[in-house]
C-alpha atoms as a PDB file:
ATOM      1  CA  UNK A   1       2.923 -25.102   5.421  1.00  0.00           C
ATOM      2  CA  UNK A   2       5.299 -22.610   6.896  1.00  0.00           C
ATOM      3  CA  UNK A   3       6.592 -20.204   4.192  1.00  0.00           C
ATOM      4  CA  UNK A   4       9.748 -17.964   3.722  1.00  0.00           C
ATOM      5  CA  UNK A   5       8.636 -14.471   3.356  1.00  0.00           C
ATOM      6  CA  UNK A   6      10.241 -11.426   2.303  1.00  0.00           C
ATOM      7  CA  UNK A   7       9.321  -8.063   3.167  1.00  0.00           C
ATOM      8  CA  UNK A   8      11.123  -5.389   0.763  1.00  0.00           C
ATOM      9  CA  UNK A   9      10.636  -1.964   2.559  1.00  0.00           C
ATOM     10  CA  UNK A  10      10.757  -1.296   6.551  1.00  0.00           C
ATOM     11  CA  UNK A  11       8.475   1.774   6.215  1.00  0.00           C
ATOM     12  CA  UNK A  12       5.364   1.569   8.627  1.00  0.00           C
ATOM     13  CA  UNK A  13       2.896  -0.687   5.953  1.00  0.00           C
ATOM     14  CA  UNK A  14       5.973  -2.752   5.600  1.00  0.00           C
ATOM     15  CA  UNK A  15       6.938  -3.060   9.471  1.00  0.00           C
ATOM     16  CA  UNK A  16       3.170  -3.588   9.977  1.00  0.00           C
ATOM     17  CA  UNK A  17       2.916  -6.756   7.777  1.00  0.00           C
ATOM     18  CA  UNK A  18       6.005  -8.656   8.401  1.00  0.00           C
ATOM     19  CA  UNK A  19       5.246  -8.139  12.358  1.00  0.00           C
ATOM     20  CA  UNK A  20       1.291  -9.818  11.253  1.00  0.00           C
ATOM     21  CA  UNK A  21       2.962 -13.074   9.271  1.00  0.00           C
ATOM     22  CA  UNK A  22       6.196 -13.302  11.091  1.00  0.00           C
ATOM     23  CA  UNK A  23       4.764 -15.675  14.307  1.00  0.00           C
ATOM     24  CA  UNK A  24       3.277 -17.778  11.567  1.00  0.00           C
ATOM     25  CA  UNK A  25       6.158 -17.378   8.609  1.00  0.00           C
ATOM     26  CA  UNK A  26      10.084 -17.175   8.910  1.00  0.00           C
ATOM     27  CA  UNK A  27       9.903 -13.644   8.013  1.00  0.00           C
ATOM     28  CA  UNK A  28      13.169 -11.109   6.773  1.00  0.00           C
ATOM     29  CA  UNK A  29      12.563  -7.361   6.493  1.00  0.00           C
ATOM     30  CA  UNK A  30      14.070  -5.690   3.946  1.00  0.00           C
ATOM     31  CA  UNK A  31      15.733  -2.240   4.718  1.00  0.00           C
ATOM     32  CA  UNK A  32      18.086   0.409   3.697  1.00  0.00           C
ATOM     33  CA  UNK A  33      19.433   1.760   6.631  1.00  0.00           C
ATOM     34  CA  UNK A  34      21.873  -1.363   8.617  1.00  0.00           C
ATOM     35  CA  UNK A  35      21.484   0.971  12.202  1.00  0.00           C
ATOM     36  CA  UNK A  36      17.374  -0.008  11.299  1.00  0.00           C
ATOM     37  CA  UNK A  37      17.794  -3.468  10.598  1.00  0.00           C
ATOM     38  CA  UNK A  38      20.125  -3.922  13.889  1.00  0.00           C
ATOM     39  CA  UNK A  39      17.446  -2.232  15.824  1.00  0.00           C
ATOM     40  CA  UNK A  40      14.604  -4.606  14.733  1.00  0.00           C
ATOM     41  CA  UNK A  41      16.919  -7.682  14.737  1.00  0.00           C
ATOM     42  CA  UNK A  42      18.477  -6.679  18.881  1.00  0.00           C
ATOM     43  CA  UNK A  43      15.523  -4.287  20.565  1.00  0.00           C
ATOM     44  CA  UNK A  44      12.715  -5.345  18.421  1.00  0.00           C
ATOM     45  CA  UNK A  45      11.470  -2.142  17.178  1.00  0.00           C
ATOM     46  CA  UNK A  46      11.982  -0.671  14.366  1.00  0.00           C
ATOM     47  CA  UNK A  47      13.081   3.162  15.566  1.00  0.00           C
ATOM     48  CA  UNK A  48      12.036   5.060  12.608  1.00  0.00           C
ATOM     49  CA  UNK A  49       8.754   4.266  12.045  1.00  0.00           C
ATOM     50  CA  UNK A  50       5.715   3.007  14.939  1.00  0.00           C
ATOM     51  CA  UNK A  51       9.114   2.997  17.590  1.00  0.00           C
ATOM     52  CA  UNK A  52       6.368   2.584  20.144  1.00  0.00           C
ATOM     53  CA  UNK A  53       5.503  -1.149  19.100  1.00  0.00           C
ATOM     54  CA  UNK A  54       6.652  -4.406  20.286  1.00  0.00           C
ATOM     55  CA  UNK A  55       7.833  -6.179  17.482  1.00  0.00           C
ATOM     56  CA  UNK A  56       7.800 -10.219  17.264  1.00  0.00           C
ATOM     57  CA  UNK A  57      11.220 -11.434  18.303  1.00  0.00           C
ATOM     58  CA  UNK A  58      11.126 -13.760  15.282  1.00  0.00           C
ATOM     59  CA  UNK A  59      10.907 -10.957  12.509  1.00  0.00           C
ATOM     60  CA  UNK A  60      14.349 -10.054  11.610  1.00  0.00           C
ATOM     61  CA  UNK A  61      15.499  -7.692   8.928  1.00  0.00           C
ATOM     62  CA  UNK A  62      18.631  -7.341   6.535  1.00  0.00           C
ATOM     63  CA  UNK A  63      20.031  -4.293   4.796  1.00  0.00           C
ATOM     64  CA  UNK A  64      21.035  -6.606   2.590  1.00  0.00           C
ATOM     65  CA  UNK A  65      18.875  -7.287  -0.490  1.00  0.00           C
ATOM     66  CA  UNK A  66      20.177 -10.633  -1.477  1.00  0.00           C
ATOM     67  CA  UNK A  67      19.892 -11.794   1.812  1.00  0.00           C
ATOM     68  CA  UNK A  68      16.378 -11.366   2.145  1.00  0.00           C
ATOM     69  CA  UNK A  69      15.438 -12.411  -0.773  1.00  0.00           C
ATOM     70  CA  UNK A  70      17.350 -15.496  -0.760  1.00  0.00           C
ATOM     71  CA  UNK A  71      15.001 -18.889  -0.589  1.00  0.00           C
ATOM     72  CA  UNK A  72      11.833 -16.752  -0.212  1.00  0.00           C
ATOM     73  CA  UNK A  73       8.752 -18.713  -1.372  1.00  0.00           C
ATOM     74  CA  UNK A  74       6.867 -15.078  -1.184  1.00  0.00           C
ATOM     75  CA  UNK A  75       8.168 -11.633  -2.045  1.00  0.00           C
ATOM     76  CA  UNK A  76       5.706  -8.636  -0.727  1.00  0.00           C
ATOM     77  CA  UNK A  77       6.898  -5.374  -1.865  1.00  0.00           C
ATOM     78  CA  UNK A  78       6.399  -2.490   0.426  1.00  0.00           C
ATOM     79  CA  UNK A  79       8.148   0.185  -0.914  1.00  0.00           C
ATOM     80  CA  UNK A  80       6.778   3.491  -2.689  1.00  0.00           C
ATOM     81  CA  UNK A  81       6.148   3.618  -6.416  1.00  0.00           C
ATOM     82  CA  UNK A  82       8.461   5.606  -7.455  1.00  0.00           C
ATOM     83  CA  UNK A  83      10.986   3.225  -5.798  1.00  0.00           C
ATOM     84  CA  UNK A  84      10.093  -0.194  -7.142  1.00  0.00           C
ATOM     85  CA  UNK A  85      11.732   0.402 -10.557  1.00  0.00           C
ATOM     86  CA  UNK A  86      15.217   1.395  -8.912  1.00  0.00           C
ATOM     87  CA  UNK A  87      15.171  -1.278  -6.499  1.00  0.00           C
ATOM     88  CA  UNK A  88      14.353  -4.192  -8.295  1.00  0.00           C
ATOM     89  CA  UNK A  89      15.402  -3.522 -11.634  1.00  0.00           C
ATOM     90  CA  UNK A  90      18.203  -6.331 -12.819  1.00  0.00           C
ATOM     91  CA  UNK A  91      17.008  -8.294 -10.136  1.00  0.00           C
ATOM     92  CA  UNK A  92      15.189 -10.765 -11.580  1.00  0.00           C
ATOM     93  CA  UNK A  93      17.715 -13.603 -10.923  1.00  0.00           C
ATOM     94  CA  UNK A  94      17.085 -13.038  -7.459  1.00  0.00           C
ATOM     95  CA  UNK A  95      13.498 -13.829  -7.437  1.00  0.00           C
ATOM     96  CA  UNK A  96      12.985 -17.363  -9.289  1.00  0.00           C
ATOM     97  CA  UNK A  97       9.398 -16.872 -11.832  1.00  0.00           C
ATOM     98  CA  UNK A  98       7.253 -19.411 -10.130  1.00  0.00           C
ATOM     99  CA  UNK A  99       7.320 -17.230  -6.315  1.00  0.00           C
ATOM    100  CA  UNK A 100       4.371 -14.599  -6.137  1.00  0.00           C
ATOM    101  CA  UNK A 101       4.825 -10.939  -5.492  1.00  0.00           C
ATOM    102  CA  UNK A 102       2.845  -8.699  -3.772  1.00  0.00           C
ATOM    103  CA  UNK A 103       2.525  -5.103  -4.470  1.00  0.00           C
ATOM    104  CA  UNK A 104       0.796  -3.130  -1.565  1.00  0.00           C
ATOM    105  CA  UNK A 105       1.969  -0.076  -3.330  1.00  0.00           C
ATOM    106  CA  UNK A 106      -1.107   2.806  -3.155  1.00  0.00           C
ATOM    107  CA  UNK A 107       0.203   4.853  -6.054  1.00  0.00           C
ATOM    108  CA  UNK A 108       0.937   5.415  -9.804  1.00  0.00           C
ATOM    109  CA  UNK A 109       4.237   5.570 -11.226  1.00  0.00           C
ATOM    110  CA  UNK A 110       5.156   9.423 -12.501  1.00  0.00           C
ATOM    111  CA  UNK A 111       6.223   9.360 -16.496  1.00  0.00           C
ATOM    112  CA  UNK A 112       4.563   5.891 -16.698  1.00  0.00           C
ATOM    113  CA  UNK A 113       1.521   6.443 -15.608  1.00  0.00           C
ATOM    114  CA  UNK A 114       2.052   2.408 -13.974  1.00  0.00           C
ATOM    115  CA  UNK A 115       0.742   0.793 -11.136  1.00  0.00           C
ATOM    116  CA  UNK A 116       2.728  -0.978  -8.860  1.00  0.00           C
ATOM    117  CA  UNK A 117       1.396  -4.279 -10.067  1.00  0.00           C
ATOM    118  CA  UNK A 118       2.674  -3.058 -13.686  1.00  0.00           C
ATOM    119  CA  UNK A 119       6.234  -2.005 -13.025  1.00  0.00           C
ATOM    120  CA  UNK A 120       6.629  -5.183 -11.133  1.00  0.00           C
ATOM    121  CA  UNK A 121       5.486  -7.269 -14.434  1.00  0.00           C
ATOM    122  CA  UNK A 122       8.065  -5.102 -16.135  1.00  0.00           C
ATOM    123  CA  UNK A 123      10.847  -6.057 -13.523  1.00  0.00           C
ATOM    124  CA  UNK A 124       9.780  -9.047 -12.758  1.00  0.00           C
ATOM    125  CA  UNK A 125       8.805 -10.968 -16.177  1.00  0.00           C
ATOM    126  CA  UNK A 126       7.027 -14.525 -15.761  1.00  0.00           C
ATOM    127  CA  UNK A 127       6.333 -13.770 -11.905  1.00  0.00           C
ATOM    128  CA  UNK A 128       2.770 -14.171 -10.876  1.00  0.00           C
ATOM    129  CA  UNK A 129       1.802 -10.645  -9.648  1.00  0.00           C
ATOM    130  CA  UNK A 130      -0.687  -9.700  -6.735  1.00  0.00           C
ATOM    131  CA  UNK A 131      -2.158  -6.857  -5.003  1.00  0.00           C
ATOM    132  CA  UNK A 132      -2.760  -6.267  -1.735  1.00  0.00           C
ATOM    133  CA  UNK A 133      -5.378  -3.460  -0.474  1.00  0.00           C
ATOM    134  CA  UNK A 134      -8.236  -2.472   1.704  1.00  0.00           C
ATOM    135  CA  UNK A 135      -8.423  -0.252   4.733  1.00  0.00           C
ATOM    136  CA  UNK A 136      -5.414  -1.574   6.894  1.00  0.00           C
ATOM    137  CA  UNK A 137      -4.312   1.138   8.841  1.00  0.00           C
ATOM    138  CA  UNK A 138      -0.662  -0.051   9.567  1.00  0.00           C
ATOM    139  CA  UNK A 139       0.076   0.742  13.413  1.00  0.00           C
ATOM    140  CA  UNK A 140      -3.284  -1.096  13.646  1.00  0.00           C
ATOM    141  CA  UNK A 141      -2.803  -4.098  11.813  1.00  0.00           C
ATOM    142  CA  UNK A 142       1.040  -3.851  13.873  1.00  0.00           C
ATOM    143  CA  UNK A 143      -0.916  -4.173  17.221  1.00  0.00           C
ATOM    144  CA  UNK A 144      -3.089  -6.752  16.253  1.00  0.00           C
ATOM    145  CA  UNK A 145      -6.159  -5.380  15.680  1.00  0.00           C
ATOM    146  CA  UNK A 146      -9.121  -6.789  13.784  1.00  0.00           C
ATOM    147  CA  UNK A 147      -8.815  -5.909  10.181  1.00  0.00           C
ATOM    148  CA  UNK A 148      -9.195  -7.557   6.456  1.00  0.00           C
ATOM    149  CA  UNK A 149      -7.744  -6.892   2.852  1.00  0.00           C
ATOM    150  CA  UNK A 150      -8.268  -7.712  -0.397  1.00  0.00           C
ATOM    151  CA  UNK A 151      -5.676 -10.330  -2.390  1.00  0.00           C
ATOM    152  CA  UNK A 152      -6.017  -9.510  -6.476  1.00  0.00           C
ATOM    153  CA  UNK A 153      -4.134 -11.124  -9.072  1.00  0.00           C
ATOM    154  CA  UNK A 154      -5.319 -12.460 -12.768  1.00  0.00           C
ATOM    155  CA  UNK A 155      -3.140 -16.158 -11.334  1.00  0.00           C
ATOM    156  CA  UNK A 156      -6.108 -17.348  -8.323  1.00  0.00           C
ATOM    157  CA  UNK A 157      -3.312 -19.907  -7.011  1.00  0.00           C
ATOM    158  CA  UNK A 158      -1.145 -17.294  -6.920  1.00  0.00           C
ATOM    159  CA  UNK A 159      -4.077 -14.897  -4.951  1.00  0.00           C
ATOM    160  CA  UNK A 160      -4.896 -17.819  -2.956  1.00  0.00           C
ATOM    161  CA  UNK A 161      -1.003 -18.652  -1.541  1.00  0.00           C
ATOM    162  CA  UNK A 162      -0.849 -14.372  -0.400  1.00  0.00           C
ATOM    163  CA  UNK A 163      -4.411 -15.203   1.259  1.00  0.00           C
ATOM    164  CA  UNK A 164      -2.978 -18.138   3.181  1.00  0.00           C
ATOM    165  CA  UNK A 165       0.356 -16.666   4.056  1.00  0.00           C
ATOM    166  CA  UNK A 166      -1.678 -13.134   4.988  1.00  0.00           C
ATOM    167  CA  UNK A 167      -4.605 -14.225   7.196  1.00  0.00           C
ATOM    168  CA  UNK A 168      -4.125 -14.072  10.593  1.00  0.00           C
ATOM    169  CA  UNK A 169      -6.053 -14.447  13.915  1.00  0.00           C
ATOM    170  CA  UNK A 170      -7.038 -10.611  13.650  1.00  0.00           C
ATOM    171  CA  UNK A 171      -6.616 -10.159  10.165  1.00  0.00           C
ATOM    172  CA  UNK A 172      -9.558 -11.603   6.873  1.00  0.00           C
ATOM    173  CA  UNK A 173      -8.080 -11.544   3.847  1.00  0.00           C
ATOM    174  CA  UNK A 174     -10.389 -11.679   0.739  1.00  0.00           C
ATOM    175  CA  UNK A 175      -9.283 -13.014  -3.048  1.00  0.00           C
ATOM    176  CA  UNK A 176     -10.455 -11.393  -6.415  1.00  0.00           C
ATOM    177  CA  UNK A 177      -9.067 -11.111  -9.816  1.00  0.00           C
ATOM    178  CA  UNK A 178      -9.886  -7.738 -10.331  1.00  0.00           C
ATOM    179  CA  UNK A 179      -6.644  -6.111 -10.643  1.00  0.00           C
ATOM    180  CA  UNK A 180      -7.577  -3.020 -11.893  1.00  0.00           C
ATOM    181  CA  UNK A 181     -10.320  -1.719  -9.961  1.00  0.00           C
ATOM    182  CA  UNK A 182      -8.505  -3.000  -6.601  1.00  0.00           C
ATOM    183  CA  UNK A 183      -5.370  -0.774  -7.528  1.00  0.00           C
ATOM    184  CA  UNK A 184      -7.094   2.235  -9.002  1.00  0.00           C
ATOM    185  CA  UNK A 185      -9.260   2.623  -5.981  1.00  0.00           C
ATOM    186  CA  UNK A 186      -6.075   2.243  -3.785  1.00  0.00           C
ATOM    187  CA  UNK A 187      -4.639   5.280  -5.960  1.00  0.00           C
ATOM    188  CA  UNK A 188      -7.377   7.309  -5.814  1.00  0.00           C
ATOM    189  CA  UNK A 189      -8.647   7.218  -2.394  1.00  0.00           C
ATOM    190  CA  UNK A 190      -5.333   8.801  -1.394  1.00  0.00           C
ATOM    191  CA  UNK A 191      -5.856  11.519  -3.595  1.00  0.00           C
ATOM    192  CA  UNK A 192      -9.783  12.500  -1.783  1.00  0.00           C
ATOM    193  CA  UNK A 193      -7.903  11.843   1.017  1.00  0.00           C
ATOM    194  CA  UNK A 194      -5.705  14.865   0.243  1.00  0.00           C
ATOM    195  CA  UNK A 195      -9.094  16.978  -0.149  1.00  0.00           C
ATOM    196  CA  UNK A 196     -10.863  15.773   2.876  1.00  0.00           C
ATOM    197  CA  UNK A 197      -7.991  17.086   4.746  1.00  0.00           C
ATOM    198  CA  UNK A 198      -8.370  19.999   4.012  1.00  0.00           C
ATOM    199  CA  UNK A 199     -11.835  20.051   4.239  1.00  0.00           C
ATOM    200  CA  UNK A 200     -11.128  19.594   8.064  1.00  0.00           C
ATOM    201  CA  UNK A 201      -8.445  22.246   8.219  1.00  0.00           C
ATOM    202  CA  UNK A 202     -10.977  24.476   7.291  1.00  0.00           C
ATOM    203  CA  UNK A 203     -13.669  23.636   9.623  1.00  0.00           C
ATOM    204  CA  UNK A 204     -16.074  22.797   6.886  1.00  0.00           C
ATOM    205  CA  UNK A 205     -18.008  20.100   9.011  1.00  0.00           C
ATOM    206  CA  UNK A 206     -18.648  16.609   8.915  1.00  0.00           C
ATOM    207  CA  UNK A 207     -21.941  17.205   6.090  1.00  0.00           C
ATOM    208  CA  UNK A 208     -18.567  18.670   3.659  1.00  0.00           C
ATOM    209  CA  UNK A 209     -16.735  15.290   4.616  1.00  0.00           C
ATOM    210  CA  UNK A 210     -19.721  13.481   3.812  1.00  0.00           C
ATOM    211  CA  UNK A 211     -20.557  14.852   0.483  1.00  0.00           C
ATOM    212  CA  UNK A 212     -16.672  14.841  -0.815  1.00  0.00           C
ATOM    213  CA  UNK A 213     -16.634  10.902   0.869  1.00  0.00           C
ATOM    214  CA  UNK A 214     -19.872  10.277  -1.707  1.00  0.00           C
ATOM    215  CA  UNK A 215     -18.864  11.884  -4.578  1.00  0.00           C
ATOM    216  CA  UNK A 216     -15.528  10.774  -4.123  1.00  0.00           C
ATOM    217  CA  UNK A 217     -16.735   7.463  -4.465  1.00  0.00           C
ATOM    218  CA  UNK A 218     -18.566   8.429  -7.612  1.00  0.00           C
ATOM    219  CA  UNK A 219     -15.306   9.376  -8.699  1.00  0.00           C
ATOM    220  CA  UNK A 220     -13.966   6.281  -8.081  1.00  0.00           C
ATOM    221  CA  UNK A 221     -16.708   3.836  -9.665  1.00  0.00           C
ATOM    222  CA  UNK A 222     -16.329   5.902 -12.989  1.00  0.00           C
ATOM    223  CA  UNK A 223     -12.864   5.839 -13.562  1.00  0.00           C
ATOM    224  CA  UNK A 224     -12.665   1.596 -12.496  1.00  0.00           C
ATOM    225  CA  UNK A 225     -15.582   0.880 -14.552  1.00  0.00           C
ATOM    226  CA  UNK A 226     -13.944   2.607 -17.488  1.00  0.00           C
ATOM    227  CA  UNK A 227     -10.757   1.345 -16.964  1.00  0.00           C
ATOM    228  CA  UNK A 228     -12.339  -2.257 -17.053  1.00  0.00           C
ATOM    229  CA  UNK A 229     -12.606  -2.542 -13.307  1.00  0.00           C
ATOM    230  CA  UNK A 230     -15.468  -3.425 -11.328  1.00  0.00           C
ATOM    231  CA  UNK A 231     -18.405  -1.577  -9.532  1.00  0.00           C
ATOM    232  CA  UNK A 232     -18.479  -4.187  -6.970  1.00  0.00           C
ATOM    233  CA  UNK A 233     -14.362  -3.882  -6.173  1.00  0.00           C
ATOM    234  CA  UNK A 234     -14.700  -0.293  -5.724  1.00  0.00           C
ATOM    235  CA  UNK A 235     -18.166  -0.703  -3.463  1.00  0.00           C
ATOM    236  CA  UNK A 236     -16.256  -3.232  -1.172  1.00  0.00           C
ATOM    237  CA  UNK A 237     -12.551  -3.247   1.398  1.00  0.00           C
ATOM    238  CA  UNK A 238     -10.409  -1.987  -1.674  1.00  0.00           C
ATOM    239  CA  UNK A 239     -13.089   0.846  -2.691  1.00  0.00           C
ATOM    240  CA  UNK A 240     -15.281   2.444   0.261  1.00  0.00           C
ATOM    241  CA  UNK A 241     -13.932   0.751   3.043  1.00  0.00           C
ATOM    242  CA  UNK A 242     -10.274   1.976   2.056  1.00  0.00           C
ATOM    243  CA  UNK A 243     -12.077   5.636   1.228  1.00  0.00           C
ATOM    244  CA  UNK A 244     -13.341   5.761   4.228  1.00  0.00           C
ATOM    245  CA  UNK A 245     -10.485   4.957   6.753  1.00  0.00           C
ATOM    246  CA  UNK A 246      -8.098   7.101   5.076  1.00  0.00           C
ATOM    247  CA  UNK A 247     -10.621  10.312   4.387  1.00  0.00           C
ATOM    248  CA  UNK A 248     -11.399  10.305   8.384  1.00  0.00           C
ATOM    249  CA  UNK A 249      -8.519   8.830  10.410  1.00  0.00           C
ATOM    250  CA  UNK A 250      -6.042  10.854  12.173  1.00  0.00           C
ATOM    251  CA  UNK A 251      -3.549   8.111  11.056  1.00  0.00           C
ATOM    252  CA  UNK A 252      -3.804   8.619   7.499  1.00  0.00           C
ATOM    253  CA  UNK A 253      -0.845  10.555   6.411  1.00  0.00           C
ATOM    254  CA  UNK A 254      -2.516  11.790   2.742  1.00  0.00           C
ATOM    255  CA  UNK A 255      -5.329  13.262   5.343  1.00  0.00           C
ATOM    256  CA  UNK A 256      -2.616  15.000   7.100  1.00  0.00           C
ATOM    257  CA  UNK A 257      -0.772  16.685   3.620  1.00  0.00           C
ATOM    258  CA  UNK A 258      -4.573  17.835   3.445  1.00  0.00           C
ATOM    259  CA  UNK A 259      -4.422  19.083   7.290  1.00  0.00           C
ATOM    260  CA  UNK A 260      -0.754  20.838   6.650  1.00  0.00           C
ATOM    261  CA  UNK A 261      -2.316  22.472   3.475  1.00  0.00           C
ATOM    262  CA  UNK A 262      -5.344  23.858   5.347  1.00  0.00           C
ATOM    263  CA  UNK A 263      -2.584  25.668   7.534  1.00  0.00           C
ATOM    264  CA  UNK A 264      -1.356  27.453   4.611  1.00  0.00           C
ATOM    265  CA  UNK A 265       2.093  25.779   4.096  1.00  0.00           C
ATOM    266  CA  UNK A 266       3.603  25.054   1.271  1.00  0.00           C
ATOM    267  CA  UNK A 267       3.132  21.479  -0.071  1.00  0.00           C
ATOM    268  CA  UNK A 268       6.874  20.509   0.005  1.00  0.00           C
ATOM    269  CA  UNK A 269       7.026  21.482   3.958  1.00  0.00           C
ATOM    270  CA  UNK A 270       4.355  19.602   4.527  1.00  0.00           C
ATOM    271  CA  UNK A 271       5.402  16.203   2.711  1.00  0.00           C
ATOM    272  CA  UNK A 272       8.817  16.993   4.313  1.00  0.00           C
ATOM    273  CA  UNK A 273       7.606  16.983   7.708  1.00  0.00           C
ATOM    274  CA  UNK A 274       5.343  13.659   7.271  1.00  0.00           C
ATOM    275  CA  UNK A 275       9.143  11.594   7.168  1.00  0.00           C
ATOM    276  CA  UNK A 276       6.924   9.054   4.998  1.00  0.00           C
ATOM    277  CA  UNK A 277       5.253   9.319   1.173  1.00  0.00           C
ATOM    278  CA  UNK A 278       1.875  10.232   1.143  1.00  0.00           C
ATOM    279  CA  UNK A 279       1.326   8.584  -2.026  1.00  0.00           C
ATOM    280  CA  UNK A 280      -1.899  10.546  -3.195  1.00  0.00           C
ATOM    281  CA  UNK A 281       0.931  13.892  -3.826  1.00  0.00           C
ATOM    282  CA  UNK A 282       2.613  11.646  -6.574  1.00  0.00           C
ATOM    283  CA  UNK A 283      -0.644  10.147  -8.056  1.00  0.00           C
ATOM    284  CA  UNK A 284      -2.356  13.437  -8.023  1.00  0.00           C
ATOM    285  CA  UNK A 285      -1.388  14.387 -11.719  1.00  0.00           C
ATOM    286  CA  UNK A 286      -1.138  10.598 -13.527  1.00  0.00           C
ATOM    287  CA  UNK A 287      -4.761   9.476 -12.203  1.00  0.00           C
ATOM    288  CA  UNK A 288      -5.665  12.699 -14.081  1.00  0.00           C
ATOM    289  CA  UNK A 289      -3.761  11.848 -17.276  1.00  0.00           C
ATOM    290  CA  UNK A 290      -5.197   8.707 -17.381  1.00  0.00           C
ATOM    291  CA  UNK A 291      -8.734   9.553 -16.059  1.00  0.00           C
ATOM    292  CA  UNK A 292      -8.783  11.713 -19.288  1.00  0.00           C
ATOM    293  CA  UNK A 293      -7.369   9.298 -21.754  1.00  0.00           C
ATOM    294  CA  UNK A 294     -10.851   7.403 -21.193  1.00  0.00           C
ATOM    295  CA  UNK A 295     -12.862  10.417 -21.145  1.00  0.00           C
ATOM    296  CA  UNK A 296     -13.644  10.339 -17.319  1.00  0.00           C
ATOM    297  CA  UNK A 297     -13.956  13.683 -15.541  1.00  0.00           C
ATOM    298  CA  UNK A 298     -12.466  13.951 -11.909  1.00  0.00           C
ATOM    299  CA  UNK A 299     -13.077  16.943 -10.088  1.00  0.00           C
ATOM    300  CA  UNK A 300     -12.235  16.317  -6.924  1.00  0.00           C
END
């Protein structure tokens, strides 16, 4: 059954999945900027973020929140984390409890120490909340390349409706109900993303990427399993796979913070010249706050 989906957030992730589900799914893209939305909706392209890409002519987008979220049977929210609470908060009448939303957010919540799939229960009350993660690489997912995620959420009809609407002809998606290990991975990665960066700014070699990829990983299992997440989560799409994408492609913008770093810059030049969030700068300090509340050590 053909669903309504909307897309909150025209950033590259968010461009990337609406242009996936929209030849399947009437699909509306959320965005701030109206000169964006006219863009996708007339040239098909979205010129601030993969401009090079053919977009389908059925996605269209709305500056307009109201609009887009009006009669959607699935709400995916692509936005930062330290944007959900702003945009959605008071909202709640536009989104009716029984319609799923998705977090694909990659980062913890500064002062809260929340995940994305946590600030949406707190705007979003009675919604069934979901995750999706794994190593999706969003200009490639945007050109139709072969790829597969990970759907998470405590409510399986809920994770199961995201898998249908999600999978694609190039694109496996996967269902769990392991919240928590799925998101924490997704945070953290980012983060030894950061470090492998620099690790290749410096011209440390592919052994140094190797051992900070493993131990990384190490990193990773400990703080899940101790959070109540699971070893097999973090050794899967949502753990390694997503560790392993975004510590060694040229794509992956927390890589490239690492990168600018290794240059000597200073941090906020480099973030400022990305014109995206690298989420792993934000989630840098809270995964370490709450890495410590359970007594897990994170070096890296």
């Amino acid at each position: 059954m053909a669903e309504r989906v909307a897309v909150l957030g025209a950033g590259s992730w968010g461009t990337a999945i609406a242009a996936s589900i929209a030849p399947r799914h009437s699909t509306l893209l959320w965005t701030r900027s109206p000169s964006q939305a006219t863009a996708i909706n007339t040239e098909h392209r979205n010129p601030s973020y993969l401009s090079d890409i053919d977009l389908p002519a059925s996605l269209l987008a709305s500056d307009r929140l109201d609009e887009v979220l009006e009669e959607a049977t699935l709400v995916i929210v692509a936005v930062p984390s330290h944007a959900i609470r702003a945009l959605l908060s008071g909202r709640d009448e536009l989104v009716a409890t029984s319609i799923p939303v998705v977090s694909l957010v990659k980062g913890i919540e500064e002062g809260t120490n929340a995940t994305g799939s946590e600030i949406l229960s707190d705007v979003l009350p009675g919604s069934p909340i979901a995750v999706l993660t794994g190593p999706n690489l969003a200009r490639e997912v945007a050109l139709g390349l072969p790829a597969a995620c990970v759907i998470a959420s405590r409510d399986l009809q809920a994770a199961q409706k995201v898998q249908d609407v999600v999978r694609g002809p190039a694109l496996r998606a996967y269902v769990t109900d392991d919240v928590v290990g799925c998101e924490l991975a997704g945070a953290t990665k980012n983060v030894i993303a950061i470090a492998a960066g620099v690790l290749d700014g410096m011209e440390m070699g592919q052994n140094a990427r190797a051992a900070l990829i493993a131990r990384g990983l190490a990193e990773m299992t400990r703080f899940a399993l101790a959070r109540g997440g699971s070893a097999g989560t973090i050794a899967g799409l949502a753990g390694v796979g997503d560790l392993i994408v975004t510590c060694t492609s040229p794509e992956s913008r927390n890589r490239r913070v690492g990168l600018g770093i290794a240059e000597g810059r200073g941090l906020g030049d480099v973030v400022e010249s990305l014109h995206m969030v690298a989420e792993g700068v934000r989630s840098c300090g809270p995964l370490l706050e709450m890495a410590h509340a359970v007594g897990v050590e994170l070096p890296i």
